[in-house]
N, C-alpha and C. Protein backbone atom coordinates (compact mmCIF):
# COMPACT_ATOMS: atom_id res chain seq x y z
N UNK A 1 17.49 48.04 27.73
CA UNK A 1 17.72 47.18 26.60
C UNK A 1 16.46 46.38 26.29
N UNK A 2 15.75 46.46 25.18
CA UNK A 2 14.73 45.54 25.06
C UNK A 2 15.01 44.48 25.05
N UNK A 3 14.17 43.41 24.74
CA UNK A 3 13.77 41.69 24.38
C UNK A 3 14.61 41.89 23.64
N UNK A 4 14.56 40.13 23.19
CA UNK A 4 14.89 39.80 22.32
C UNK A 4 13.25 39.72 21.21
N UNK A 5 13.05 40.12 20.00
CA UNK A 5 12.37 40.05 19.14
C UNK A 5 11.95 38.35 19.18
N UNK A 6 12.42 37.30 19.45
CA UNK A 6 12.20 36.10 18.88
C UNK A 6 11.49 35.39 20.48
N UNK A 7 11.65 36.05 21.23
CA UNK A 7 10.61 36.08 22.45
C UNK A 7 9.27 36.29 22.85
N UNK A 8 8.97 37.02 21.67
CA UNK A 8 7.72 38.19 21.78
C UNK A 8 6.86 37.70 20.81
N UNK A 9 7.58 36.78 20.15
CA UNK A 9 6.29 35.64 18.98
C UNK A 9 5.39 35.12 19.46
N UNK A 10 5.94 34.27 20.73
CA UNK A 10 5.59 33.14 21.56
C UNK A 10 4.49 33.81 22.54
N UNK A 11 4.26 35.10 22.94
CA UNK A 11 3.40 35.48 23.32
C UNK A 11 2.15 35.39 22.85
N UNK A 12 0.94 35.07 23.45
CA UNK A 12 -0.32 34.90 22.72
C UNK A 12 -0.69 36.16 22.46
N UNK A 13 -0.34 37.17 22.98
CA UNK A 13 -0.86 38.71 22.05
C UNK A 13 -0.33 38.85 21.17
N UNK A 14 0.82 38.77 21.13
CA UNK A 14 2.00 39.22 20.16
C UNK A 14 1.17 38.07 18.31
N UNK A 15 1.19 36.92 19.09
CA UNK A 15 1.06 35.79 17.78
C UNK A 15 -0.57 36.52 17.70
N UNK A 16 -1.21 36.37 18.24
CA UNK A 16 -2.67 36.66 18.22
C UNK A 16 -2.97 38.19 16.44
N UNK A 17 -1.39 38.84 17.28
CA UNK A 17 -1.60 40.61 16.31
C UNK A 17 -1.32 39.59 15.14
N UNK A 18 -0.25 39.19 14.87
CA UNK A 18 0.61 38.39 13.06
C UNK A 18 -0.80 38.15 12.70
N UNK A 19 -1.63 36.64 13.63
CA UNK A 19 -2.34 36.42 13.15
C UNK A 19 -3.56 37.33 12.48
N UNK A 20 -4.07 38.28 13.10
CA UNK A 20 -5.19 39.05 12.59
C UNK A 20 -4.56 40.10 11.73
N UNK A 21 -3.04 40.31 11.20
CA UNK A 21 -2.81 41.03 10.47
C UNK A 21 -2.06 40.40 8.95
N UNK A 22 -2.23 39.02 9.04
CA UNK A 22 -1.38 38.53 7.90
C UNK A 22 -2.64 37.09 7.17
N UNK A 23 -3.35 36.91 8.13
CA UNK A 23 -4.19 35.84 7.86
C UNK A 23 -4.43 35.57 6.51
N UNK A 24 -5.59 36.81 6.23
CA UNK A 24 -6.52 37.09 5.37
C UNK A 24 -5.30 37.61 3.95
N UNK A 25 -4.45 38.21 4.17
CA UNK A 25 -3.42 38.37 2.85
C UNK A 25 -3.11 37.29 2.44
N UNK A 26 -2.12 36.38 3.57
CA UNK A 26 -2.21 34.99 3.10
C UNK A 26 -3.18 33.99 2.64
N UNK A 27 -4.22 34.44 2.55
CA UNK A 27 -5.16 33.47 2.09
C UNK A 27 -5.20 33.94 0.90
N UNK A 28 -5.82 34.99 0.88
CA UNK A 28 -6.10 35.54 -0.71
C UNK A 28 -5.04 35.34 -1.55
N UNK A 29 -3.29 35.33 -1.16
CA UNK A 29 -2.12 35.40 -1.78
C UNK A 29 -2.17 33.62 -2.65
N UNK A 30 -2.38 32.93 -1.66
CA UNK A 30 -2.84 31.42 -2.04
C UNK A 30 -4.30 31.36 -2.96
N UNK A 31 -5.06 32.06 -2.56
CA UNK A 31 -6.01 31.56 -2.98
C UNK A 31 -5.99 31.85 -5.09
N UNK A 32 -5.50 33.17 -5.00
CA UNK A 32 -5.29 33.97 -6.36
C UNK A 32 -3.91 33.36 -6.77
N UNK A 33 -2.66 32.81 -6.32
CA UNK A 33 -1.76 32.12 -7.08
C UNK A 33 -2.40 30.76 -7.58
N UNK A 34 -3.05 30.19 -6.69
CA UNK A 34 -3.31 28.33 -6.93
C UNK A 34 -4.77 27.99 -6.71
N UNK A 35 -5.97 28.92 -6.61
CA UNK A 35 -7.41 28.84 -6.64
C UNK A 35 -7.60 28.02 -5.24
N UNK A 36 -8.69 27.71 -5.56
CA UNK A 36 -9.31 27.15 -4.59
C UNK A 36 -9.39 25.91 -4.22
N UNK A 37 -8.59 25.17 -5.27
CA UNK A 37 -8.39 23.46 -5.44
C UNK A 37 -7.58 23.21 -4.60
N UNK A 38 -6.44 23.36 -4.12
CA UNK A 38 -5.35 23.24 -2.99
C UNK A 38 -5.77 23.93 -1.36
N UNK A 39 -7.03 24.12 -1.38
CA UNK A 39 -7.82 24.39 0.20
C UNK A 39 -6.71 25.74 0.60
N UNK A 40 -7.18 26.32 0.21
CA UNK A 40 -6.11 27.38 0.70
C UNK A 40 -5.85 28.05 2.13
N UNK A 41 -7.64 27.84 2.36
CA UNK A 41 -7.77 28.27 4.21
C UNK A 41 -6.80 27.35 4.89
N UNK A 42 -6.84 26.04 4.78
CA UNK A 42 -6.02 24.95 5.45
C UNK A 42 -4.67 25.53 5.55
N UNK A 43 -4.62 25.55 4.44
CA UNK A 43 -2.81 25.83 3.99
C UNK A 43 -2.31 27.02 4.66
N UNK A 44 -3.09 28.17 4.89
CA UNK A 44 -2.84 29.33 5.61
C UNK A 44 -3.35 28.81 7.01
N UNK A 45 -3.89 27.98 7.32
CA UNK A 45 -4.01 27.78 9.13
C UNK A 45 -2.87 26.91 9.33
N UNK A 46 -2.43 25.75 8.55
CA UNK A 46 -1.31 25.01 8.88
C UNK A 46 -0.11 25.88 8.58
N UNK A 47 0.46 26.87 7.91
CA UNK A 47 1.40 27.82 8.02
C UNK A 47 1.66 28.13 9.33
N UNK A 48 0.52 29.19 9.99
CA UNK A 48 0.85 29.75 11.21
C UNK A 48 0.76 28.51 12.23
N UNK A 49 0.38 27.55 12.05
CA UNK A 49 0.61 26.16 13.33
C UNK A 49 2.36 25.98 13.39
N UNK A 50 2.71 25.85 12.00
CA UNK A 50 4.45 26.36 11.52
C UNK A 50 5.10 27.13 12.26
N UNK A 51 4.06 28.49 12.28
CA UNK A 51 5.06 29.45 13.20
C UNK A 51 4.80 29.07 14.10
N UNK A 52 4.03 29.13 15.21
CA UNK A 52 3.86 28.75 16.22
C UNK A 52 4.72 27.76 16.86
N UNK A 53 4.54 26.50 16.26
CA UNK A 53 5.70 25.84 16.47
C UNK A 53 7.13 26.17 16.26
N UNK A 54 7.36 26.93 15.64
CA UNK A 54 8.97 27.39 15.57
C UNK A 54 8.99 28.61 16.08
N UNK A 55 8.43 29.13 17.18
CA UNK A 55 8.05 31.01 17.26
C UNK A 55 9.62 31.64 17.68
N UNK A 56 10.46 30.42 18.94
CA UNK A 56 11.51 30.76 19.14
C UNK A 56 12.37 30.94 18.08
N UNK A 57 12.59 30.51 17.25
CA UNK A 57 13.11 30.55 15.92
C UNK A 57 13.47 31.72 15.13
N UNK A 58 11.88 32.34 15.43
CA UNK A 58 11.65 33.48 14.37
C UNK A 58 11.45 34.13 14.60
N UNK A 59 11.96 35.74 14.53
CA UNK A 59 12.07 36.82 14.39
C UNK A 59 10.41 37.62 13.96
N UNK A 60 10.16 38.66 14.85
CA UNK A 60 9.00 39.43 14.45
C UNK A 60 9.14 39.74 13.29
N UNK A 61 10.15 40.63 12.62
CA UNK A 61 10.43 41.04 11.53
C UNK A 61 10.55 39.72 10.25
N UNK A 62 10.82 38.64 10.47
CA UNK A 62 10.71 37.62 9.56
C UNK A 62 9.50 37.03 9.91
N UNK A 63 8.43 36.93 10.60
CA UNK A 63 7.53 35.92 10.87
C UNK A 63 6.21 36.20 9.04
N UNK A 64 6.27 37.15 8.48
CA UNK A 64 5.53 37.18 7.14
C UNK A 64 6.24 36.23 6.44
N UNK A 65 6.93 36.76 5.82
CA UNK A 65 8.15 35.92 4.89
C UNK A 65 8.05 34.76 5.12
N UNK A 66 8.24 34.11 6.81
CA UNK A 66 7.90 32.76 6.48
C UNK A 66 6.99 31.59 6.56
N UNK A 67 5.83 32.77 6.89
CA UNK A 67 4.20 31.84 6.87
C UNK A 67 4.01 32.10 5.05
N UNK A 68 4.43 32.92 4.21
CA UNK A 68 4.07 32.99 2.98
C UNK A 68 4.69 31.67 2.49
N UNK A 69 6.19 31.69 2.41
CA UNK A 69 7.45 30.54 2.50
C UNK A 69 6.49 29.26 2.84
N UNK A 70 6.44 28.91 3.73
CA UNK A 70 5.39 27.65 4.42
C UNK A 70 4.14 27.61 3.69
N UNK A 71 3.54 28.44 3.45
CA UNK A 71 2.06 28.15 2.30
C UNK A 71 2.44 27.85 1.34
N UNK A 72 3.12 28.69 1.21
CA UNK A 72 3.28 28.19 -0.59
C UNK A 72 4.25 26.81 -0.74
N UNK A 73 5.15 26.60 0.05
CA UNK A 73 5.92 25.35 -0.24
C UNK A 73 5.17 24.08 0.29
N UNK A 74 3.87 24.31 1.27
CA UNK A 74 2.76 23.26 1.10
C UNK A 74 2.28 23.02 -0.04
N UNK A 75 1.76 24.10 -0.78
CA UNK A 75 0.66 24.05 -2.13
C UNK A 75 1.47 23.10 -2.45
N UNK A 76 2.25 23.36 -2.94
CA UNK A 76 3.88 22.88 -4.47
C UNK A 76 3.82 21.52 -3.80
N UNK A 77 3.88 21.09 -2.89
CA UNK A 77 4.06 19.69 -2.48
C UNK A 77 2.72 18.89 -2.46
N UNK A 78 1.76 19.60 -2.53
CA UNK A 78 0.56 18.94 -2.39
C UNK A 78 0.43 19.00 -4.52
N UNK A 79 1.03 19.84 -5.41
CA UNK A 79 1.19 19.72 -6.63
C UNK A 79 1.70 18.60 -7.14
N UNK A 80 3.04 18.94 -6.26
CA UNK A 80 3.94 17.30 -6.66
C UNK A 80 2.97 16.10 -6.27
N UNK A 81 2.38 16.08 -5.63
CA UNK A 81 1.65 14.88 -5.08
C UNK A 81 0.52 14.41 -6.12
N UNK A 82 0.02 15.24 -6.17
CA UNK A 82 -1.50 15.14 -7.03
C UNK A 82 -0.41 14.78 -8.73
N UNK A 83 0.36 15.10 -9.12
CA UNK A 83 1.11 14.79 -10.22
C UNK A 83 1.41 13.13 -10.02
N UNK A 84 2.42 12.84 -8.86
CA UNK A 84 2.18 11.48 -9.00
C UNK A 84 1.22 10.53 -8.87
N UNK A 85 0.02 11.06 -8.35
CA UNK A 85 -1.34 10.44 -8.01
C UNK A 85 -1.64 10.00 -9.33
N UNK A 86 -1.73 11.24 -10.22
CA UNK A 86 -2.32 11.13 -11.84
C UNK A 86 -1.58 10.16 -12.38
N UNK A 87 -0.04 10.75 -12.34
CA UNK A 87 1.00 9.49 -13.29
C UNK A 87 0.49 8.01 -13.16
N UNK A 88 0.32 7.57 -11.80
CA UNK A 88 -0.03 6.20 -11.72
C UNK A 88 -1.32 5.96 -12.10
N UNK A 89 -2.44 6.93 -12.07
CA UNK A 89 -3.92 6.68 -12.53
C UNK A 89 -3.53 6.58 -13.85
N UNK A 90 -2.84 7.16 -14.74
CA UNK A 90 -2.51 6.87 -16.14
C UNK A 90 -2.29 5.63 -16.47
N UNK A 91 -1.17 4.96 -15.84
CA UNK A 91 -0.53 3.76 -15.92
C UNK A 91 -1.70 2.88 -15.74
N UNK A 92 -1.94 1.97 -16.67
CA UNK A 92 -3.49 0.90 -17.24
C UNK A 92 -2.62 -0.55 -16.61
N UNK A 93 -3.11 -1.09 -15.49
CA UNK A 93 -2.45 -2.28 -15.76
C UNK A 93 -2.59 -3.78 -16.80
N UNK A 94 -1.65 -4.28 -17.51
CA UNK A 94 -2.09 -5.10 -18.23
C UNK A 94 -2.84 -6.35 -18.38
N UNK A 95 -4.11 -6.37 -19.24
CA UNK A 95 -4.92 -6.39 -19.16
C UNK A 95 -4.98 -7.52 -20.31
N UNK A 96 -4.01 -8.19 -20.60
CA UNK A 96 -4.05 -9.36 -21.56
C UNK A 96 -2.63 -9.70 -21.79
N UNK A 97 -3.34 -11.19 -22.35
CA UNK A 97 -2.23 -12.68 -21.91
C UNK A 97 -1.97 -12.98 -23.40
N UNK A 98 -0.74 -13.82 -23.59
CA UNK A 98 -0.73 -14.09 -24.78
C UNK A 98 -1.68 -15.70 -24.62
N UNK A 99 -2.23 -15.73 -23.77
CA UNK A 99 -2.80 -17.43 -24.29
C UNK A 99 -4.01 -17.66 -24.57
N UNK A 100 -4.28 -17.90 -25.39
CA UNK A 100 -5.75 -18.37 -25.69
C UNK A 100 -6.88 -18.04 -25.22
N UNK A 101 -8.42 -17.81 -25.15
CA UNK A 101 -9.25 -17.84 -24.87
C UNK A 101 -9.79 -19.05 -24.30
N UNK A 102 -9.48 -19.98 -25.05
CA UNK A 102 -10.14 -21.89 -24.78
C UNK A 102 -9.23 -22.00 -23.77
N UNK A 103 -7.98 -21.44 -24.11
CA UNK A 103 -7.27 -22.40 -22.67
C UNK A 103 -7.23 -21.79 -21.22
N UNK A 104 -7.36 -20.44 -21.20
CA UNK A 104 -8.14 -19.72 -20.11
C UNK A 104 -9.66 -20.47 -19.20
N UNK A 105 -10.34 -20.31 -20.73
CA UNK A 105 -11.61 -21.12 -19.93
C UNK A 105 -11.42 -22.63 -19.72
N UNK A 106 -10.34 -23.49 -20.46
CA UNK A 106 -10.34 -24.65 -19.68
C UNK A 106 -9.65 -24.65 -18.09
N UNK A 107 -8.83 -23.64 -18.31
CA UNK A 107 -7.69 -23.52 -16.94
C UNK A 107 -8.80 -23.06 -16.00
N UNK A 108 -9.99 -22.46 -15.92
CA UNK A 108 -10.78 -22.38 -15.25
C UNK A 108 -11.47 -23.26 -14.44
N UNK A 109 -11.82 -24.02 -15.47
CA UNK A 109 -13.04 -24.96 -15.09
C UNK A 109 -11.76 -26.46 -14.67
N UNK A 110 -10.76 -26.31 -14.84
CA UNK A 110 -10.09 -27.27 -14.36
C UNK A 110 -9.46 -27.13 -12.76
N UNK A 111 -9.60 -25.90 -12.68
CA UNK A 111 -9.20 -25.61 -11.09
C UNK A 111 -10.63 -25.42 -10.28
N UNK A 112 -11.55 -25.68 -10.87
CA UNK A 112 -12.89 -25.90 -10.31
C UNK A 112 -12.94 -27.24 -10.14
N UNK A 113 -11.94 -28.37 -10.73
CA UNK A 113 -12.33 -29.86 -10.92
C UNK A 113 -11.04 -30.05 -9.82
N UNK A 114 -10.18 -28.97 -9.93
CA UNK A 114 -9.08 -29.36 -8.64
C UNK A 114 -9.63 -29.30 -7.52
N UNK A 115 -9.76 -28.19 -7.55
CA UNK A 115 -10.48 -27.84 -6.05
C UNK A 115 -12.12 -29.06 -5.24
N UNK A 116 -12.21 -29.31 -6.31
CA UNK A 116 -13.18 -30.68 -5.82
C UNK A 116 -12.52 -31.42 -5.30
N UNK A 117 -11.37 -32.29 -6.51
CA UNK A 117 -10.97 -33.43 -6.02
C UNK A 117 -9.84 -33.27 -4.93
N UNK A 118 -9.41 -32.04 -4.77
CA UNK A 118 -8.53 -31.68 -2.89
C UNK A 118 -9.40 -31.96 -2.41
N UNK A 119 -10.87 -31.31 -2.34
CA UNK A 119 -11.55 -31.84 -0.90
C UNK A 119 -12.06 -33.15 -0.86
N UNK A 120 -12.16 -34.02 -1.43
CA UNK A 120 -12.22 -35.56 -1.99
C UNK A 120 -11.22 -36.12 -0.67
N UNK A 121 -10.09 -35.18 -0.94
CA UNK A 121 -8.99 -36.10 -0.12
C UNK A 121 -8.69 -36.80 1.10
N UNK A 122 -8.30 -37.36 1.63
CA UNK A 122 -8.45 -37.35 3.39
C UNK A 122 -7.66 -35.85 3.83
N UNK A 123 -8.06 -35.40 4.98
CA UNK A 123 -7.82 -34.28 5.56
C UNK A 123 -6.15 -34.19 6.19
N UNK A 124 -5.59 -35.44 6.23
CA UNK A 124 -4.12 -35.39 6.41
C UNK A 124 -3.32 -35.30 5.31
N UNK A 125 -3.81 -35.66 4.16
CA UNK A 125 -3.32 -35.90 3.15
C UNK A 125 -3.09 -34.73 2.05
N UNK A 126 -4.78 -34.10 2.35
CA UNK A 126 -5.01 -32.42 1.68
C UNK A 126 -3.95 -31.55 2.14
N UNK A 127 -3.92 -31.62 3.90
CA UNK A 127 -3.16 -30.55 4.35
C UNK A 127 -1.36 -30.76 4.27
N UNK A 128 -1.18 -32.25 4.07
CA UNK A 128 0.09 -32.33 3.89
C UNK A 128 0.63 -32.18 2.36
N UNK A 129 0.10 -32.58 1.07
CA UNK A 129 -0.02 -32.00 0.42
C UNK A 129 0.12 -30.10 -0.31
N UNK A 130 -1.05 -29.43 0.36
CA UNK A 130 -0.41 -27.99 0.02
C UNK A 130 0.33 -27.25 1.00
N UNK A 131 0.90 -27.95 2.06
CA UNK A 131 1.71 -27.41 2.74
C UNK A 131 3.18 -27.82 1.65
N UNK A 132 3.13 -28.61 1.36
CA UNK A 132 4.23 -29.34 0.25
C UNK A 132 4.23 -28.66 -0.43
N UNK A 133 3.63 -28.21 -1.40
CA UNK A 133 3.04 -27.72 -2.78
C UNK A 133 2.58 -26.00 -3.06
N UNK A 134 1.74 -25.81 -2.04
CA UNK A 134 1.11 -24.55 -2.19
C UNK A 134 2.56 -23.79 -1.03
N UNK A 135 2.95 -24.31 0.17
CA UNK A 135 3.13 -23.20 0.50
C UNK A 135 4.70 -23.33 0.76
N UNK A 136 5.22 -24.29 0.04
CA UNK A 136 6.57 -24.64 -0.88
C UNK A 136 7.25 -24.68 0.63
N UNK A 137 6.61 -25.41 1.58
CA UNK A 137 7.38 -26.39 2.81
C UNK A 137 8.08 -27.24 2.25
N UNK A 138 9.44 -28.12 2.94
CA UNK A 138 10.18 -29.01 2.73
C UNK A 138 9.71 -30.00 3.45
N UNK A 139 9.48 -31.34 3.65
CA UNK A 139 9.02 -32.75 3.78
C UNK A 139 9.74 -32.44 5.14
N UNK A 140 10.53 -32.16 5.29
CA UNK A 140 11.34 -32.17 7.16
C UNK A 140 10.24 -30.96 7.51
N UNK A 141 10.55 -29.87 7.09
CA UNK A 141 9.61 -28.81 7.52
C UNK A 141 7.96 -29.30 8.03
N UNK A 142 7.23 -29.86 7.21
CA UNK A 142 5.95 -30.44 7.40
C UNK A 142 6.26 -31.68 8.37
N UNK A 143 7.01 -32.61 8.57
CA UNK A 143 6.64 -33.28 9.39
C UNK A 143 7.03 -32.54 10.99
N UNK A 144 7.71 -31.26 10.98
CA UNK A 144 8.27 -30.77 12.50
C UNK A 144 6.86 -30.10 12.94
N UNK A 145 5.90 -29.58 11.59
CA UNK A 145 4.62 -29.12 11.79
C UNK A 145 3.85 -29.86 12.28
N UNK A 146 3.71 -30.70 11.73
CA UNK A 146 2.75 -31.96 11.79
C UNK A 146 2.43 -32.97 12.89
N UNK A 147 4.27 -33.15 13.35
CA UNK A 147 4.73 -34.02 14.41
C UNK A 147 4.38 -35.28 13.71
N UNK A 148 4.47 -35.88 13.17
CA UNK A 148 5.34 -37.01 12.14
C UNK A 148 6.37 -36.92 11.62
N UNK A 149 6.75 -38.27 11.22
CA UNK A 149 8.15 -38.42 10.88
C UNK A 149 8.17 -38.27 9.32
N UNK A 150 9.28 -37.78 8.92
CA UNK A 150 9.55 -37.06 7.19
C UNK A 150 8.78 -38.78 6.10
N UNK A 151 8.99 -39.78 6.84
CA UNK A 151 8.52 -41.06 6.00
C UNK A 151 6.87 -40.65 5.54
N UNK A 152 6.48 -40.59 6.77
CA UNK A 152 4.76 -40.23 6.66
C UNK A 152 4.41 -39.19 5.73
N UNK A 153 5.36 -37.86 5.70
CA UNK A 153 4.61 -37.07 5.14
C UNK A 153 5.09 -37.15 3.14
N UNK A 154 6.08 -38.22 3.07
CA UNK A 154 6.83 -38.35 2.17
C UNK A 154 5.22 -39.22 1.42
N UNK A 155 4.91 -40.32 2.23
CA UNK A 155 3.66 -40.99 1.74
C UNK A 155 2.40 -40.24 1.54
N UNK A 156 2.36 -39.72 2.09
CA UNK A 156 1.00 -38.78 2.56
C UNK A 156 1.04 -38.03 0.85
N UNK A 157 2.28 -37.14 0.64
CA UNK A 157 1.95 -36.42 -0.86
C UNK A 157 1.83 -37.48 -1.49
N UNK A 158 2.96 -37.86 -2.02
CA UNK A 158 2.90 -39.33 -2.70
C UNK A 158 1.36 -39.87 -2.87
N UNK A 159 0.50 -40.64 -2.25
CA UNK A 159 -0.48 -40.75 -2.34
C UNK A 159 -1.48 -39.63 -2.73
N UNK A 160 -1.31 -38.56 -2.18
CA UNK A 160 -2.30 -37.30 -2.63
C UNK A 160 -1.97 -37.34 -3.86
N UNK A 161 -0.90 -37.40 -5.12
CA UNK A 161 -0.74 -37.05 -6.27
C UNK A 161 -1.19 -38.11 -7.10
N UNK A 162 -1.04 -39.33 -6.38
CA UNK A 162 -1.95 -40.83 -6.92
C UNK A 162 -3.41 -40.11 -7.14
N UNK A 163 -3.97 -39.68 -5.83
CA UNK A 163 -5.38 -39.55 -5.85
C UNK A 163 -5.58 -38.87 -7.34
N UNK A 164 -4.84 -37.39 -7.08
CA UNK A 164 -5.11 -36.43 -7.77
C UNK A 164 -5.30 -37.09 -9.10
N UNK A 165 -3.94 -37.83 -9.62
CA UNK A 165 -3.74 -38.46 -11.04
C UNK A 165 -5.08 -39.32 -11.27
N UNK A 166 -5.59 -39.71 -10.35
CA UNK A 166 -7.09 -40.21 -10.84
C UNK A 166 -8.04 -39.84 -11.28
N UNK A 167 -8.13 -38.96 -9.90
CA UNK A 167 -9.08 -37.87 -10.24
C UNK A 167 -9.20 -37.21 -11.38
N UNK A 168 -8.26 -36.82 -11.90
CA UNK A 168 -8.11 -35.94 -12.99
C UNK A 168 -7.00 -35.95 -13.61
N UNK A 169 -7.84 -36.56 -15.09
CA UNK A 169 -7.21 -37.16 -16.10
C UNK A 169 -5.87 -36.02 -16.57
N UNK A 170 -6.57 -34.86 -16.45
CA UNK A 170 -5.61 -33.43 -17.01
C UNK A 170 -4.82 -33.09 -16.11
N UNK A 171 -4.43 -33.73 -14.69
CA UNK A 171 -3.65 -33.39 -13.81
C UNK A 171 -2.15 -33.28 -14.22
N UNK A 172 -1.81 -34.35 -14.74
CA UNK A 172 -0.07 -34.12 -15.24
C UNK A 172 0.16 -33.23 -16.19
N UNK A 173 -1.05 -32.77 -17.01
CA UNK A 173 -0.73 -31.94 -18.28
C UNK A 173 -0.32 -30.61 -17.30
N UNK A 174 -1.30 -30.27 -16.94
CA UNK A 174 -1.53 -28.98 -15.82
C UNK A 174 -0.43 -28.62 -15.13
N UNK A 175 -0.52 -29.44 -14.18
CA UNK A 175 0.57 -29.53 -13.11
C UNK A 175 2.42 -29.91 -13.54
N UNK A 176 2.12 -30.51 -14.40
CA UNK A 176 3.62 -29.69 -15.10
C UNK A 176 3.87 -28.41 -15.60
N UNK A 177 2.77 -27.90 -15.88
CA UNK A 177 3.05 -26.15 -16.67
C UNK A 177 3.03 -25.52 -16.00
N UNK A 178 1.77 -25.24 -15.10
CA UNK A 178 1.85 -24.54 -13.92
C UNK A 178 0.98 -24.91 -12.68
N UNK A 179 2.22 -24.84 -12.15
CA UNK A 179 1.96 -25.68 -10.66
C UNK A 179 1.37 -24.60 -9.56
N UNK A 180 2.24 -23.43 -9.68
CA UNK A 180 1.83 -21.96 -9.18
C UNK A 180 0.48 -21.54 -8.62
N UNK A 181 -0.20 -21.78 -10.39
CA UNK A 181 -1.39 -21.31 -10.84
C UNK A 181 -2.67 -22.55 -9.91
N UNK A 182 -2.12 -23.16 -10.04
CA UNK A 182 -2.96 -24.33 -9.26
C UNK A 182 -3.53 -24.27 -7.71
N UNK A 183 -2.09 -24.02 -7.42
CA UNK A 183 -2.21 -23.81 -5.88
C UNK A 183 -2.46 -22.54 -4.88
């Protein structure tokens, strides 16, 4: 009674013959359906890594059929891929605001006048502040950080927004519209 056929894959002679008798068809079969843009050598060496890995699987008599099967359903997926690659290179992200030009460049140069007068601040006051503000902590939250009590850090902004309001005359205009953008 012979083998079993799905035994005789797994042999390195046996895989060694597929390989030197199907290689070169499979390449050319890839290469002449889908050129040379989809690496076709690859695609025909990662096929038979396929069989190989599945040798128990597969049948001498099926092992063509499904290194062709496996190349080609690489290409097609490496198609689909390069399709969504493009779709999103298409997609332009938007690239304009409805607001003004002047008020762009003032919103500029005014977060250049923020960013001064934060570092102006005392250093307990800065950091209690955009922990408040920028990184939208709660007054209990910052003082469990801090290790002060919620009174202190309640003063601490409080005073930072005094400063700020000094500092800069355009602070309440600003910082009512967008507070976000600021911080």
């Amino acid at each position: 009674m012979p083998k079993e056929i799905s035994e005789h894959i797994c042999e390195e002679k046996i895989f060694s013959a597929i390989y030197a008798k199907y290689s070169k068809n499979l390449h050319d079969f890839l290469y002449y359906k889908f050129g040379s843009e989809y690496d076709p050598n690859d695609k025909m060496q990662d096929a038979f890594i396929k069989l190989w890995e599945n040798c128990k699987n597969i049948g001498l008599s099926s092992a063509k059929s499904f290194l062709y099967k496996v190349a080609n359903n690489m290409v097609l997926n490496d198609i689909k891929h390069q399709k969504v690659v493009l779709r999103f290179k298409e997609e332009k992200p938007k690239e304009y605001t409805h607001e003004s030009p002047d008020f762009i460049l003032e919103e500029k140069q005014f977060l250049v006048k923020f960013q001064k007068a934060l570092g102006k601040l005392p250093e307990e006051q800065r950091i209690t502040f955009l922990l408040s503000k920028a990184d939208k902590k709660s007054h209990s939250e910052i003082a469990e950080i801090l290790g002060v009590t919620r009174r202190v850090v309640d003063s601490r902004v409080y005073n930072a927004v005094i400063k700020l309001k000094e500092e800069l005359e355009e602070f309440n205009k600003f910082y009512a519209k967008k507070p976000s953008k600021l911080l």
